[in-house]
C-alpha atoms as a PDB file:
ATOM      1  CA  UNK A   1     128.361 101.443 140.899  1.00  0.00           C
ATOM      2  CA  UNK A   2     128.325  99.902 144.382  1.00  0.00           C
ATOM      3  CA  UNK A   3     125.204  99.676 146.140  1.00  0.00           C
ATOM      4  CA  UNK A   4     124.475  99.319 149.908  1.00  0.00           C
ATOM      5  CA  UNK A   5     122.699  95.758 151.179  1.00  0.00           C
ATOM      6  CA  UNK A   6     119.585  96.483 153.643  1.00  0.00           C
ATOM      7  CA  UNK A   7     119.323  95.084 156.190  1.00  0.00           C
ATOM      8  CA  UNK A   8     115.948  93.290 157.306  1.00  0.00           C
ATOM      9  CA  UNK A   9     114.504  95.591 160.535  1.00  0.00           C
ATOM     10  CA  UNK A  10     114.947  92.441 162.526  1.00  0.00           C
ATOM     11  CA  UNK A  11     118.522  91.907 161.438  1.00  0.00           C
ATOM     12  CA  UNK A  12     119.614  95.382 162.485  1.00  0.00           C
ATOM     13  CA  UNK A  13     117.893  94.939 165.206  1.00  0.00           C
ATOM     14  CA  UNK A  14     119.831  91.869 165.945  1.00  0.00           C
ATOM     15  CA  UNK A  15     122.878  93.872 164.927  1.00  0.00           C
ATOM     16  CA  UNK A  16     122.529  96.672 167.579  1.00  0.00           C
ATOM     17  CA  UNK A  17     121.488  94.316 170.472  1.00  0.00           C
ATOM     18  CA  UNK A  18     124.569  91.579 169.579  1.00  0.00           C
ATOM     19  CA  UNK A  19     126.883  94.168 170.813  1.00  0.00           C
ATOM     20  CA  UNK A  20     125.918  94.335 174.229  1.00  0.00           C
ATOM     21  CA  UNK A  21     127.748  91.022 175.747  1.00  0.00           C
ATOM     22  CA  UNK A  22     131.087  92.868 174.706  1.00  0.00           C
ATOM     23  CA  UNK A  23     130.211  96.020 176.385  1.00  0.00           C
ATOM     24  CA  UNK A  24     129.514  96.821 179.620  1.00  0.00           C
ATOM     25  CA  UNK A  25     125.909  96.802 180.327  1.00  0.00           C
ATOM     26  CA  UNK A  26     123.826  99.581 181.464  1.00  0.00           C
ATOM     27  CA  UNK A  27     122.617  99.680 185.297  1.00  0.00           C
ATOM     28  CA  UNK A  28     119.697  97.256 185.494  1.00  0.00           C
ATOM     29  CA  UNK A  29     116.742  98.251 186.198  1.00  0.00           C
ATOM     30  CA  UNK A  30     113.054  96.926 186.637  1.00  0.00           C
ATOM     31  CA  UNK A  31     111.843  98.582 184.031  1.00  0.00           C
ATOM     32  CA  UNK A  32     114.827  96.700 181.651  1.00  0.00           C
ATOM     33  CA  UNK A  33     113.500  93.876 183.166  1.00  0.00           C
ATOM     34  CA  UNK A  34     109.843  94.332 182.731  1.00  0.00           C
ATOM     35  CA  UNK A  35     109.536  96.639 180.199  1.00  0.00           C
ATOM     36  CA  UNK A  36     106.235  98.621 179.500  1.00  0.00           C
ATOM     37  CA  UNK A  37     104.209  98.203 176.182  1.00  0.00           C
ATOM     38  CA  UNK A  38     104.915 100.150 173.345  1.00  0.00           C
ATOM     39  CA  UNK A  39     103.171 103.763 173.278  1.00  0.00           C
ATOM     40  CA  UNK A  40     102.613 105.542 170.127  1.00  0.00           C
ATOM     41  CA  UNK A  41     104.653 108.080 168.525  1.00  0.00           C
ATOM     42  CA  UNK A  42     102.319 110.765 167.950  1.00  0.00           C
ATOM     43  CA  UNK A  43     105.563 112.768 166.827  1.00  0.00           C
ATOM     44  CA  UNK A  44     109.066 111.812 165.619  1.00  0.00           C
ATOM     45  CA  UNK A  45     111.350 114.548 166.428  1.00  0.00           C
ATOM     46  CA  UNK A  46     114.777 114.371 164.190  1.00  0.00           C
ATOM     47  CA  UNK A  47     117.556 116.990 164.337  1.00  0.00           C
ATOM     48  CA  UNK A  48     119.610 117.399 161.553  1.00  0.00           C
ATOM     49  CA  UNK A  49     122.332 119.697 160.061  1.00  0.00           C
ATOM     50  CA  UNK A  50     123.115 120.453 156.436  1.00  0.00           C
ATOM     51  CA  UNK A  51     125.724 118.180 156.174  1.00  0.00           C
ATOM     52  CA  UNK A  52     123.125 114.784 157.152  1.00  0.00           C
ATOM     53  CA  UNK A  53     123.055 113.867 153.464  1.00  0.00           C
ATOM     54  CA  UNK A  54     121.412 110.842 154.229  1.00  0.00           C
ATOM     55  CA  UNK A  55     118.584 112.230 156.584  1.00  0.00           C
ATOM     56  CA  UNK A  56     117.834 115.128 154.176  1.00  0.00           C
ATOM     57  CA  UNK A  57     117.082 112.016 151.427  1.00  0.00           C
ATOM     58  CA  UNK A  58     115.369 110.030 153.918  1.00  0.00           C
ATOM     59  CA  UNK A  59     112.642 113.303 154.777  1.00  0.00           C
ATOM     60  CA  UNK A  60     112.472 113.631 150.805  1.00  0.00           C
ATOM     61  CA  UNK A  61     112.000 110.400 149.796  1.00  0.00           C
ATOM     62  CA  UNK A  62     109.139 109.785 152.747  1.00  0.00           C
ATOM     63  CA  UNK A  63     111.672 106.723 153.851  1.00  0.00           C
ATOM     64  CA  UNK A  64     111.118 108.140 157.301  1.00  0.00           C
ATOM     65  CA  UNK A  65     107.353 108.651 157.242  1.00  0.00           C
ATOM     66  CA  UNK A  66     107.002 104.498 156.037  1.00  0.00           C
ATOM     67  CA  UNK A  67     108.676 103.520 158.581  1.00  0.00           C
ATOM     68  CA  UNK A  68     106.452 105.440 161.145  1.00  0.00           C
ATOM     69  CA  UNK A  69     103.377 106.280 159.271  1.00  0.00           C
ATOM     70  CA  UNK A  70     101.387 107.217 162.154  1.00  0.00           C
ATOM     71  CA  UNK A  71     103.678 109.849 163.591  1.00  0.00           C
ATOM     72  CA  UNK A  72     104.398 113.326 162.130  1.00  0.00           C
ATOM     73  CA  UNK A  73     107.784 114.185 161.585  1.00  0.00           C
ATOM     74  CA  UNK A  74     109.162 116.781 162.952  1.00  0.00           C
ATOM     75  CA  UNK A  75     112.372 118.366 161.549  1.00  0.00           C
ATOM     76  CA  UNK A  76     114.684 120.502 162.962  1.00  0.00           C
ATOM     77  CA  UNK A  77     118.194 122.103 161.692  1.00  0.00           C
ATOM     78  CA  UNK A  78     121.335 122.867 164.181  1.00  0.00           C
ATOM     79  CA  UNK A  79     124.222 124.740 162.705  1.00  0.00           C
ATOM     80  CA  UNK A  80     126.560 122.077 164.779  1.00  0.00           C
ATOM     81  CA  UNK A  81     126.556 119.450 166.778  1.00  0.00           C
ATOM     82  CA  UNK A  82     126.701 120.474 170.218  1.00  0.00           C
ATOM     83  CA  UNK A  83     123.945 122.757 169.850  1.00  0.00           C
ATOM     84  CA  UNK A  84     122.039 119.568 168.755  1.00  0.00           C
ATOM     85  CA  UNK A  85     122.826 117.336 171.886  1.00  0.00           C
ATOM     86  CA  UNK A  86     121.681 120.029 173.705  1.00  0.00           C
ATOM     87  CA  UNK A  87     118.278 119.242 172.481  1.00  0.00           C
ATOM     88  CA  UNK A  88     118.040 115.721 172.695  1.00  0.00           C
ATOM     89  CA  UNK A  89     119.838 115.676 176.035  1.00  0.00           C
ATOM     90  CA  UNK A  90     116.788 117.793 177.262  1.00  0.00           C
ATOM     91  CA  UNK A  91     113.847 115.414 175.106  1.00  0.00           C
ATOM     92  CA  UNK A  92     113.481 118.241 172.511  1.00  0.00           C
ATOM     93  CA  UNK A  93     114.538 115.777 169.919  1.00  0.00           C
ATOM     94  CA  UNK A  94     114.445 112.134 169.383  1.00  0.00           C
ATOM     95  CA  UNK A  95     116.974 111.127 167.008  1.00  0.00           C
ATOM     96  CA  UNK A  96     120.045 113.203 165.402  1.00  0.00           C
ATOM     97  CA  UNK A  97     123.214 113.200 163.329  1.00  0.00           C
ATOM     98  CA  UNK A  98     126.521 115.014 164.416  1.00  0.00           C
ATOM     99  CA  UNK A  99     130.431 114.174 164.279  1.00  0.00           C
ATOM    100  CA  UNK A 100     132.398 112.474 166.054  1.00  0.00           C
ATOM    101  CA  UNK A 101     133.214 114.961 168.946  1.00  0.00           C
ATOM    102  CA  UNK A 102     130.148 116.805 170.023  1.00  0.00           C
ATOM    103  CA  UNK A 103     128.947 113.126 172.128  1.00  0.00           C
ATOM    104  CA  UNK A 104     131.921 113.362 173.752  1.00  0.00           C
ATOM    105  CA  UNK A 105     131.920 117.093 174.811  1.00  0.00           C
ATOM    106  CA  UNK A 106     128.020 115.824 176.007  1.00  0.00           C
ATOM    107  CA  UNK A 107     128.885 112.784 177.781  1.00  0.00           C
ATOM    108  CA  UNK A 108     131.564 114.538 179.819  1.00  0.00           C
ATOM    109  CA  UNK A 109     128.985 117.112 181.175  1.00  0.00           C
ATOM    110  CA  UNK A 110     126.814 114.435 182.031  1.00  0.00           C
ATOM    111  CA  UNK A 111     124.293 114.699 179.652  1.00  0.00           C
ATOM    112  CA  UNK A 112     121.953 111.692 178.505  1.00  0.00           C
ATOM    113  CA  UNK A 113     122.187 110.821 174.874  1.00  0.00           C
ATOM    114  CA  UNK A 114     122.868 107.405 172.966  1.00  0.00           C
ATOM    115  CA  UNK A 115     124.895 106.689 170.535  1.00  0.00           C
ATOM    116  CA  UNK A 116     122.330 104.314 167.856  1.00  0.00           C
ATOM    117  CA  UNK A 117     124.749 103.506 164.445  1.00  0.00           C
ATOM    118  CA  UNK A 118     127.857 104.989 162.607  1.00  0.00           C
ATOM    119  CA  UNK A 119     129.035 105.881 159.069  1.00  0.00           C
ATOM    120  CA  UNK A 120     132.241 106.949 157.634  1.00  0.00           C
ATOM    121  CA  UNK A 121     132.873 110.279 156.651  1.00  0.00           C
ATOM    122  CA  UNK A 122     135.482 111.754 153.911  1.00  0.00           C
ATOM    123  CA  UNK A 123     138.502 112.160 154.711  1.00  0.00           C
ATOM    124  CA  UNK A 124     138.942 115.191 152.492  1.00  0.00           C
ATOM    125  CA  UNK A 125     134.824 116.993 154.381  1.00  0.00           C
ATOM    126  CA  UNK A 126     137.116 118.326 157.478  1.00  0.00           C
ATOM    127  CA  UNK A 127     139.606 120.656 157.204  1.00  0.00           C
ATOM    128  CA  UNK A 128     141.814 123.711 158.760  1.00  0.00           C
ATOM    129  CA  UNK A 129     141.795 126.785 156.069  1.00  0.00           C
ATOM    130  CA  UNK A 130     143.571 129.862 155.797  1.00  0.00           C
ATOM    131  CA  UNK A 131     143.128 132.987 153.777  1.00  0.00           C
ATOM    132  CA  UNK A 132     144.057 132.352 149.965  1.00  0.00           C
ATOM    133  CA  UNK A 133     146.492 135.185 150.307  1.00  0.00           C
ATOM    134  CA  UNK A 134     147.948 133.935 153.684  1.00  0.00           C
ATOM    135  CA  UNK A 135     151.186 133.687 154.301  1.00  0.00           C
ATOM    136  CA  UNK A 136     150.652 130.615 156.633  1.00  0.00           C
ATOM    137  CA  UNK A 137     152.268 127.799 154.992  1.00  0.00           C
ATOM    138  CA  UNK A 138     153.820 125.304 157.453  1.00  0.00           C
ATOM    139  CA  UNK A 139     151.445 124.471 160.767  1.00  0.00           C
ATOM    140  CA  UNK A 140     154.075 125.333 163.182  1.00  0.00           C
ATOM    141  CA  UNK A 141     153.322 128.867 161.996  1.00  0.00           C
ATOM    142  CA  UNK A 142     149.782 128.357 163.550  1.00  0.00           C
ATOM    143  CA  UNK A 143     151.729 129.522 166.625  1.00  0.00           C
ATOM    144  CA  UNK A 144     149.904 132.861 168.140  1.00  0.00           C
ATOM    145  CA  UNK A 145     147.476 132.960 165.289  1.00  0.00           C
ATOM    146  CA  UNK A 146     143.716 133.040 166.292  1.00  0.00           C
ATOM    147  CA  UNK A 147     141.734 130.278 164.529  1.00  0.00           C
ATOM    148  CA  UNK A 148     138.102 129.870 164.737  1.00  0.00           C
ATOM    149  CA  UNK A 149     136.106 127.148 165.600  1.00  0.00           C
ATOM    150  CA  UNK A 150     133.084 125.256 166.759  1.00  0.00           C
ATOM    151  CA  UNK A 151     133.988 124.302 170.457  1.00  0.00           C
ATOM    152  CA  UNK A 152     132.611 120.755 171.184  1.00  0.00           C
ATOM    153  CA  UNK A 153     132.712 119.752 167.209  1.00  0.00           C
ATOM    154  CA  UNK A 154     134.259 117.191 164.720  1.00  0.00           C
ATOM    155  CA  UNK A 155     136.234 120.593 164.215  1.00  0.00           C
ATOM    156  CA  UNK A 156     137.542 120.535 167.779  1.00  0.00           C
ATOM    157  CA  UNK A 157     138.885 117.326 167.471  1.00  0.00           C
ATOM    158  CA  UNK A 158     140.742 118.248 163.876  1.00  0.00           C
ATOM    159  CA  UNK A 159     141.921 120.725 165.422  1.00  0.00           C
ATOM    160  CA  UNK A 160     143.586 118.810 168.111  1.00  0.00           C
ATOM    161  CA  UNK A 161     144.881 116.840 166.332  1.00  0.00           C
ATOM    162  CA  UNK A 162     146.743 119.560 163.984  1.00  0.00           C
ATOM    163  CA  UNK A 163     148.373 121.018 167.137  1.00  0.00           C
ATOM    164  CA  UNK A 164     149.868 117.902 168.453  1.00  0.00           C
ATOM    165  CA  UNK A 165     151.434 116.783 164.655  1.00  0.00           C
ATOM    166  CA  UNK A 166     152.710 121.152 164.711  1.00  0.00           C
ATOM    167  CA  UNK A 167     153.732 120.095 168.449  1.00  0.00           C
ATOM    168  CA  UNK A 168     151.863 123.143 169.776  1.00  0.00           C
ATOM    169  CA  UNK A 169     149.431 123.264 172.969  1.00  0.00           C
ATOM    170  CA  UNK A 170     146.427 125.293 173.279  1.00  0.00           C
ATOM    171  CA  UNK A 171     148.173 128.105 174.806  1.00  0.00           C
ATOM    172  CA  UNK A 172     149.790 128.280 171.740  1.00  0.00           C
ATOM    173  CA  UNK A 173     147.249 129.781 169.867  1.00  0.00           C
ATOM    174  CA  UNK A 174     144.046 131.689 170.168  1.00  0.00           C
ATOM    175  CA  UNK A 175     140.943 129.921 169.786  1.00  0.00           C
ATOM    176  CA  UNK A 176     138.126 131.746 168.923  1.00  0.00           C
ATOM    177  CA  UNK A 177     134.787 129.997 169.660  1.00  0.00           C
ATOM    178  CA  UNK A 178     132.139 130.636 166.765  1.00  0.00           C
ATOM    179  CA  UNK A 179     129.605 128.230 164.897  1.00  0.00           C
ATOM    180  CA  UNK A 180     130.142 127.969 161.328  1.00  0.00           C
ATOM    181  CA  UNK A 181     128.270 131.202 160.152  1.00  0.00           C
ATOM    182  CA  UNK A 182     129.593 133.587 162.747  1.00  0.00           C
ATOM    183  CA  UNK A 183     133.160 131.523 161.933  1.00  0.00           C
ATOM    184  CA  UNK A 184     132.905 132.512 157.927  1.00  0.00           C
ATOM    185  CA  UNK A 185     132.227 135.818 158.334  1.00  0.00           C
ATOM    186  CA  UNK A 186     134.979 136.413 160.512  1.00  0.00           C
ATOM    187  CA  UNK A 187     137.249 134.484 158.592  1.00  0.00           C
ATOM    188  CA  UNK A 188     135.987 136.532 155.395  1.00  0.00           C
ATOM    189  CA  UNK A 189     136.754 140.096 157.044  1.00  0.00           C
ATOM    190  CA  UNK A 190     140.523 138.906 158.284  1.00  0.00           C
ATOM    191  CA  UNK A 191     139.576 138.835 161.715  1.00  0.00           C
ATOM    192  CA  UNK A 192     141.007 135.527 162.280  1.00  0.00           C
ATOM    193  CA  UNK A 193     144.416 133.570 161.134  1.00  0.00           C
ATOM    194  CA  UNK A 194     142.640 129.670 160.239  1.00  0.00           C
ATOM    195  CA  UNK A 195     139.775 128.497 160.127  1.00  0.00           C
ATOM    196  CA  UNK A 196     139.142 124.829 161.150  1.00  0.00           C
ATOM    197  CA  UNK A 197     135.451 123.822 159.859  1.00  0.00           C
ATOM    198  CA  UNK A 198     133.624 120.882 157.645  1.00  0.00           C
ATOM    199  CA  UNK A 199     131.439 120.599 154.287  1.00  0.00           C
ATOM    200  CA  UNK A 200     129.355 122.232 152.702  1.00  0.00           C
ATOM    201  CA  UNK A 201     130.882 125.237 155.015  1.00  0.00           C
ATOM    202  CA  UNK A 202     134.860 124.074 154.063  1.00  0.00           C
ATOM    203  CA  UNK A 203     133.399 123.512 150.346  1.00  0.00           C
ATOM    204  CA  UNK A 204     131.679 126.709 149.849  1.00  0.00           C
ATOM    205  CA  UNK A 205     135.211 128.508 151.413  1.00  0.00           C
ATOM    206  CA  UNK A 206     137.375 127.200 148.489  1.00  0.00           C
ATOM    207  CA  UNK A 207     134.836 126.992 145.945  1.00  0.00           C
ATOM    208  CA  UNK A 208     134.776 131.082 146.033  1.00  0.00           C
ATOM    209  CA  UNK A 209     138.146 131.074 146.368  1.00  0.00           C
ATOM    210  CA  UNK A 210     138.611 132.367 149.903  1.00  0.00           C
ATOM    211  CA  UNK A 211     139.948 129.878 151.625  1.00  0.00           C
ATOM    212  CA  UNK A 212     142.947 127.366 151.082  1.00  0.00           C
ATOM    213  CA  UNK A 213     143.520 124.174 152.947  1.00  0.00           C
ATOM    214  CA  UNK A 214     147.013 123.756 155.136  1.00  0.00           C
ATOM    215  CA  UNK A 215     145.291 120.757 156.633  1.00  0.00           C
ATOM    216  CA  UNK A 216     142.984 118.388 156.061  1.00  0.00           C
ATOM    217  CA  UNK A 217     141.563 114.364 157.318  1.00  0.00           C
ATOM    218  CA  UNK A 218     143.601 112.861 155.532  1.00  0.00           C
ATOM    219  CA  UNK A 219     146.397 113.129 157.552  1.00  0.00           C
ATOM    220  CA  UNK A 220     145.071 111.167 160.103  1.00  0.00           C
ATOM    221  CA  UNK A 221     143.548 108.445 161.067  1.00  0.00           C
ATOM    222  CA  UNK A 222     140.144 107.458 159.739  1.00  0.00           C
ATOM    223  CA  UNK A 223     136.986 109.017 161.569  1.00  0.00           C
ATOM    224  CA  UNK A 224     133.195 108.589 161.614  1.00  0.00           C
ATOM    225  CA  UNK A 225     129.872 110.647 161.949  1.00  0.00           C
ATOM    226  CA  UNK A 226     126.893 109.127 164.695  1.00  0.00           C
ATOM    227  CA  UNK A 227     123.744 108.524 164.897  1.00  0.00           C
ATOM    228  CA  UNK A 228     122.043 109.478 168.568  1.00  0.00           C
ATOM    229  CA  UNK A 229     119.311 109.215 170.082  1.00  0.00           C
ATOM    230  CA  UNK A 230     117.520 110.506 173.462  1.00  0.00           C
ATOM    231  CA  UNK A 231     117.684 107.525 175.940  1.00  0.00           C
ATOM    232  CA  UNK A 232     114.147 108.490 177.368  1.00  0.00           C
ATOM    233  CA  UNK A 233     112.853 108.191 173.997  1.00  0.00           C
ATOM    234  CA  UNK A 234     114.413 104.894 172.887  1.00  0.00           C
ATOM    235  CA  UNK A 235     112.904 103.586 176.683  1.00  0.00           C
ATOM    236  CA  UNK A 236     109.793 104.323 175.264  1.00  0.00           C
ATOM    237  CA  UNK A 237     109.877 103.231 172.383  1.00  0.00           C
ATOM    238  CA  UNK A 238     113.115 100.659 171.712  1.00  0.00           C
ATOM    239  CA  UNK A 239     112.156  98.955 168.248  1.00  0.00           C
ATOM    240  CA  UNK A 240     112.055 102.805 166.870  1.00  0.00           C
ATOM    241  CA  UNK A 241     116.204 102.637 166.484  1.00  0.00           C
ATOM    242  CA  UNK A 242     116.195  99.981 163.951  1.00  0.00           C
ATOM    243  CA  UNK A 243     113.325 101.939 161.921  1.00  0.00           C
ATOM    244  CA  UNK A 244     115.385 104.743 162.223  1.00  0.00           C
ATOM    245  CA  UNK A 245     118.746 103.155 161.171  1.00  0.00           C
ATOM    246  CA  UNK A 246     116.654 101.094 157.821  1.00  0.00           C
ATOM    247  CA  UNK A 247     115.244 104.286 156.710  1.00  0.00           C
ATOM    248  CA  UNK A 248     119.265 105.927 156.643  1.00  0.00           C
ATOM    249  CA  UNK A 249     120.024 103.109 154.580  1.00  0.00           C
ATOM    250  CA  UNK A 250     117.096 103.081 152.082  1.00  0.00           C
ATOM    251  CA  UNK A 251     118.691 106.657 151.865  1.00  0.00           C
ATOM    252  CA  UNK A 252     122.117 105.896 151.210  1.00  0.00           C
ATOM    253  CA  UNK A 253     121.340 103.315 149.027  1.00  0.00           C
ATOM    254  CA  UNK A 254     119.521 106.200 147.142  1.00  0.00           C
ATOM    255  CA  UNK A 255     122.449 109.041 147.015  1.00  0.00           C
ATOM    256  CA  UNK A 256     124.263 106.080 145.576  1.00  0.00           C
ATOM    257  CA  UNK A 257     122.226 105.366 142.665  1.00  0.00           C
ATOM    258  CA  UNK A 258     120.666 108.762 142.264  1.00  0.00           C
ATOM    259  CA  UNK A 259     124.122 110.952 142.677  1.00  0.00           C
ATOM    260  CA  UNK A 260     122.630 113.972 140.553  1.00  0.00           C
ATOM    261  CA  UNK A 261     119.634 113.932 142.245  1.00  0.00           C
ATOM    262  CA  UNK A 262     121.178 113.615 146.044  1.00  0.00           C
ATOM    263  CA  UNK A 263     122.846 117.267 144.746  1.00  0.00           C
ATOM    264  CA  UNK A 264     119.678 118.456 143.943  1.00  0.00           C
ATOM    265  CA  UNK A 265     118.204 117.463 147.454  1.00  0.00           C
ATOM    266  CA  UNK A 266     120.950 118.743 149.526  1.00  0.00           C
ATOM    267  CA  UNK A 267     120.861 122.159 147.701  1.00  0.00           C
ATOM    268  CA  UNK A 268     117.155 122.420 147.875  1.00  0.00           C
ATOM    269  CA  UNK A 269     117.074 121.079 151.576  1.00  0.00           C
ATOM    270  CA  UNK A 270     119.254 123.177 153.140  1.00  0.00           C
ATOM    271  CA  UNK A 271     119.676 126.078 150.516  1.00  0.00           C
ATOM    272  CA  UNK A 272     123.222 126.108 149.500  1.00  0.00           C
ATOM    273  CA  UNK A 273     124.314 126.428 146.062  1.00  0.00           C
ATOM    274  CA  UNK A 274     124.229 123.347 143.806  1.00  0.00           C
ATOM    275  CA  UNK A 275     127.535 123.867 142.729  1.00  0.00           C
ATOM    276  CA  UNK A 276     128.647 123.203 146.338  1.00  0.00           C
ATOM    277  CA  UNK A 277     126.469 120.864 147.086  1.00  0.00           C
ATOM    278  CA  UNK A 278     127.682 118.753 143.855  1.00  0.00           C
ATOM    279  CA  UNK A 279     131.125 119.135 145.426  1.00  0.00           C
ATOM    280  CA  UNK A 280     130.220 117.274 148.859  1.00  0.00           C
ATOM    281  CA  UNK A 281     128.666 114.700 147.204  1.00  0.00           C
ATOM    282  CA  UNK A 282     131.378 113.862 145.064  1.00  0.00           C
ATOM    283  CA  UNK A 283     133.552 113.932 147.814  1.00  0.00           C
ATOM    284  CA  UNK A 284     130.956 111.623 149.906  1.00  0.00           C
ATOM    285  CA  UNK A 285     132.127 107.871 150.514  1.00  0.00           C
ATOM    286  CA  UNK A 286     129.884 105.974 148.302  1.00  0.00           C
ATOM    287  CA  UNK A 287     128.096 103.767 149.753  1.00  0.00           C
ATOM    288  CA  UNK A 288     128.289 105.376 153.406  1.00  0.00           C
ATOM    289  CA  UNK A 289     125.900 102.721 155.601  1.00  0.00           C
ATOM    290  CA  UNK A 290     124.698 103.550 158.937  1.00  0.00           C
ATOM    291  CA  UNK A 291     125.856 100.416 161.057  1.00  0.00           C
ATOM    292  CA  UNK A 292     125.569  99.284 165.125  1.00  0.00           C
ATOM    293  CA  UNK A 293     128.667 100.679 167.143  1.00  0.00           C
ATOM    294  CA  UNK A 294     131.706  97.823 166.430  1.00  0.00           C
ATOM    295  CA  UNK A 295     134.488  97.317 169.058  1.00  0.00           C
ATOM    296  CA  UNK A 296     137.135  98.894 166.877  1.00  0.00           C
ATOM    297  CA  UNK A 297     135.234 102.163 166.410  1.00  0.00           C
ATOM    298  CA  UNK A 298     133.962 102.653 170.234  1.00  0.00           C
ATOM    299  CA  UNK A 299     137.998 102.492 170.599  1.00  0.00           C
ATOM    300  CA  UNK A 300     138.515 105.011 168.111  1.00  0.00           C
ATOM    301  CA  UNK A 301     135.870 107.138 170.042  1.00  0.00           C
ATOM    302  CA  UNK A 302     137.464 106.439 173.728  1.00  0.00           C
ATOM    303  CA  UNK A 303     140.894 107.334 172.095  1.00  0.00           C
ATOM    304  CA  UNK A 304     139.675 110.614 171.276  1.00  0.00           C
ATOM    305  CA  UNK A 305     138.058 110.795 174.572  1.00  0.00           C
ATOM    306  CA  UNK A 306     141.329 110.343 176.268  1.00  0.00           C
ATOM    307  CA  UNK A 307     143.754 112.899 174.133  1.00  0.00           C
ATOM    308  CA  UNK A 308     140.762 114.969 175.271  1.00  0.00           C
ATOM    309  CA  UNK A 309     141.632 114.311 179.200  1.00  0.00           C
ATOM    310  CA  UNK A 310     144.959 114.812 178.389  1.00  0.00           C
ATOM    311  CA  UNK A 311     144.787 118.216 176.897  1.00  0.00           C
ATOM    312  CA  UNK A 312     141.942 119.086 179.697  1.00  0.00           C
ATOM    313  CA  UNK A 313     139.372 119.929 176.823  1.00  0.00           C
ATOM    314  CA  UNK A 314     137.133 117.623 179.139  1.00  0.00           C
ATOM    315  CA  UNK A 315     137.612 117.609 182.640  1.00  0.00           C
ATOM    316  CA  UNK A 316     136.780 114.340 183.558  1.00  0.00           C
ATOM    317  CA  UNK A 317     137.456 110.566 182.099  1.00  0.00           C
ATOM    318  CA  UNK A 318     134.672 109.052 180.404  1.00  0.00           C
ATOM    319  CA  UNK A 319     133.996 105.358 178.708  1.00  0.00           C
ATOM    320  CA  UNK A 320     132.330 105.884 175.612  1.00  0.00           C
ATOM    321  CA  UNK A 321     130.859 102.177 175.639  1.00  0.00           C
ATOM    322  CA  UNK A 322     128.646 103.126 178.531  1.00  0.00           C
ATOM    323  CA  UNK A 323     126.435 105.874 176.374  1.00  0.00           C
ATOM    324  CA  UNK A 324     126.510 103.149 173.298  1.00  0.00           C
ATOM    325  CA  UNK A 325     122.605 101.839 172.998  1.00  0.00           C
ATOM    326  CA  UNK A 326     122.273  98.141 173.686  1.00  0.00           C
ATOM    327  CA  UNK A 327     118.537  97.797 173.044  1.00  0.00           C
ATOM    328  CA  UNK A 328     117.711  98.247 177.037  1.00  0.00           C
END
């Protein structure tokens, strides 16, 4: 079975500061230049949704707390993404875990956050669904239907995507805003056509036999999940990130020599059923390592960024690389 390599705190470090004579620096400042002595974390705030395999492990096996043992950890769940960028955007939490969309949503509406590491997700974790009994079989016939989704998610995005390979525009269809919960039990009572959503939420769907996938990641091109942080925080205190980032990877390295157990911590964690949660794992890259932004996936990131001009979901051009954390 593979396992992950950790990286020394100093080498990460090294890692996420090596990136920033390839991308454009932030504005300078004297406190960049001068910076101010290290204050103490009297609380760690980390935001997390059910699918952050890796931070549920990293609370459970105390990786978190030995990196920062003189802080209490704070924990606190978002059903999605945006919601979650709200909250660090505004300092209500530190560090955080969403897909690859909601930063982008956040940095359009000028909102502070920082993108800290990366890690692939499955290919086969996103997904648009329809009814089992739906007649729905090619995605041109999304045409008029209403689908729900999570605005500002990874969902968005897939979503996007599916109507530009079914050659359909947004007018095309209805979209119906609603986070995951609100989205299932409207998809359960027929009140919408698709469903576009990610795991456990897609797995629990066709586990009970509800749901049936038209569409899934891997028709397109690979994507990733981010770590963020709250740029007032990592100001404060900067060697934090690569704490953060070792104690994800002391965590992956765990779900991938402790697969059984990683079920029993996601189902415990976040309450699902352990038959679900045995599917996500399974379909869970293995090993899945947090690493610093690279060139080739801050493209990725501004690519999406620019379909989203195009289509107006955003209403403004952004550059991704400026909200990527350079150690300053």
């Amino acid at each position: 079975m593979a396992t992950l390599k950790l990286f020394p705190l100093s080498a990460l470090l090294g890692l996420a500061f090596s990136l920033s004579g390839c991308q454009k620096s932030e504005t300078a400042t004297t406190t960049a230049e001068h910076p101010p002595a290290q204050a103490e974390i009297k609380t760690l705030t980390v935001g997390f949704q059910k699918s952050a395999l890796n931070l549920l492990v990293a609370n459970q096996q105390g990786y978190l707390a030995q990196q920062f043992p003189q802080s209490k950890i704070a924990w606190k769940e978002f059903p999605a993404g945006p919601q979650m960028l709200e909250a660090i955007a505004i300092g209500a939490v530190d560090f955080g875990y969403v897909g690859n969309t909601p930063p982008i949503f956040a940095q359009a509406a000028n909102k502070e956050i920082r993108y800290l590491g990366f890690e692939p997700v499955s290919a086969t974790g996103n997904a648009l669904v329809v009814p089992n009994k739906s007649k729905i079989q090619q995605l041109s016939e999304l045409k008029g239907k209403r689908i729900a989704v999570q605005k500002g998610s990874s969902a968005h995005e897939l979503l996007a995507k599916v109507l530009q390979k079914a050659g359909l525009s947004w007018s095309d269809i209805q979209p119906i805003w609603l986070p995951p919960a609100d989205a299932r039990a409207a998809f359960s009572k027929g009140s919408v056509d698709a469903w576009v959503v990610w795991d456990p939420y897609l797995s629990a769907a066709e586990l009970d036999g509800s749901a049936k996938v038209l569409v899934d990641g891997q028709t397109f091109p690979a994507t990733y999940s981010f770590y963020v942080a709250s740029p007032a925080f990592l100001k404060q205190h900067p060697q934090s990130a690569a704490k953060f980032l070792h104690s994800v990877n002391q965590a992956d390295q765990w779900v991938v020599q402790h697969p059984q157990q990683a079920v029993d911590v996601l189902a415990q964690s976040t309450g699902i059923d352990p038959k679900i949660a045995a599917v996500v794992v399974q379909k869970r890259p293995k090993p899945a390592p947090v690493q610093p932004l690279n060139p080739a996936v801050i493209a990725e990131q501004q690519r999406i960024a620019d379909m989203f001009v195009q289509v107006g979901l955003i209403p403004q051009k952004i550059q991704v690389q400026h909200n990527v954390w350079t150690g300053q």
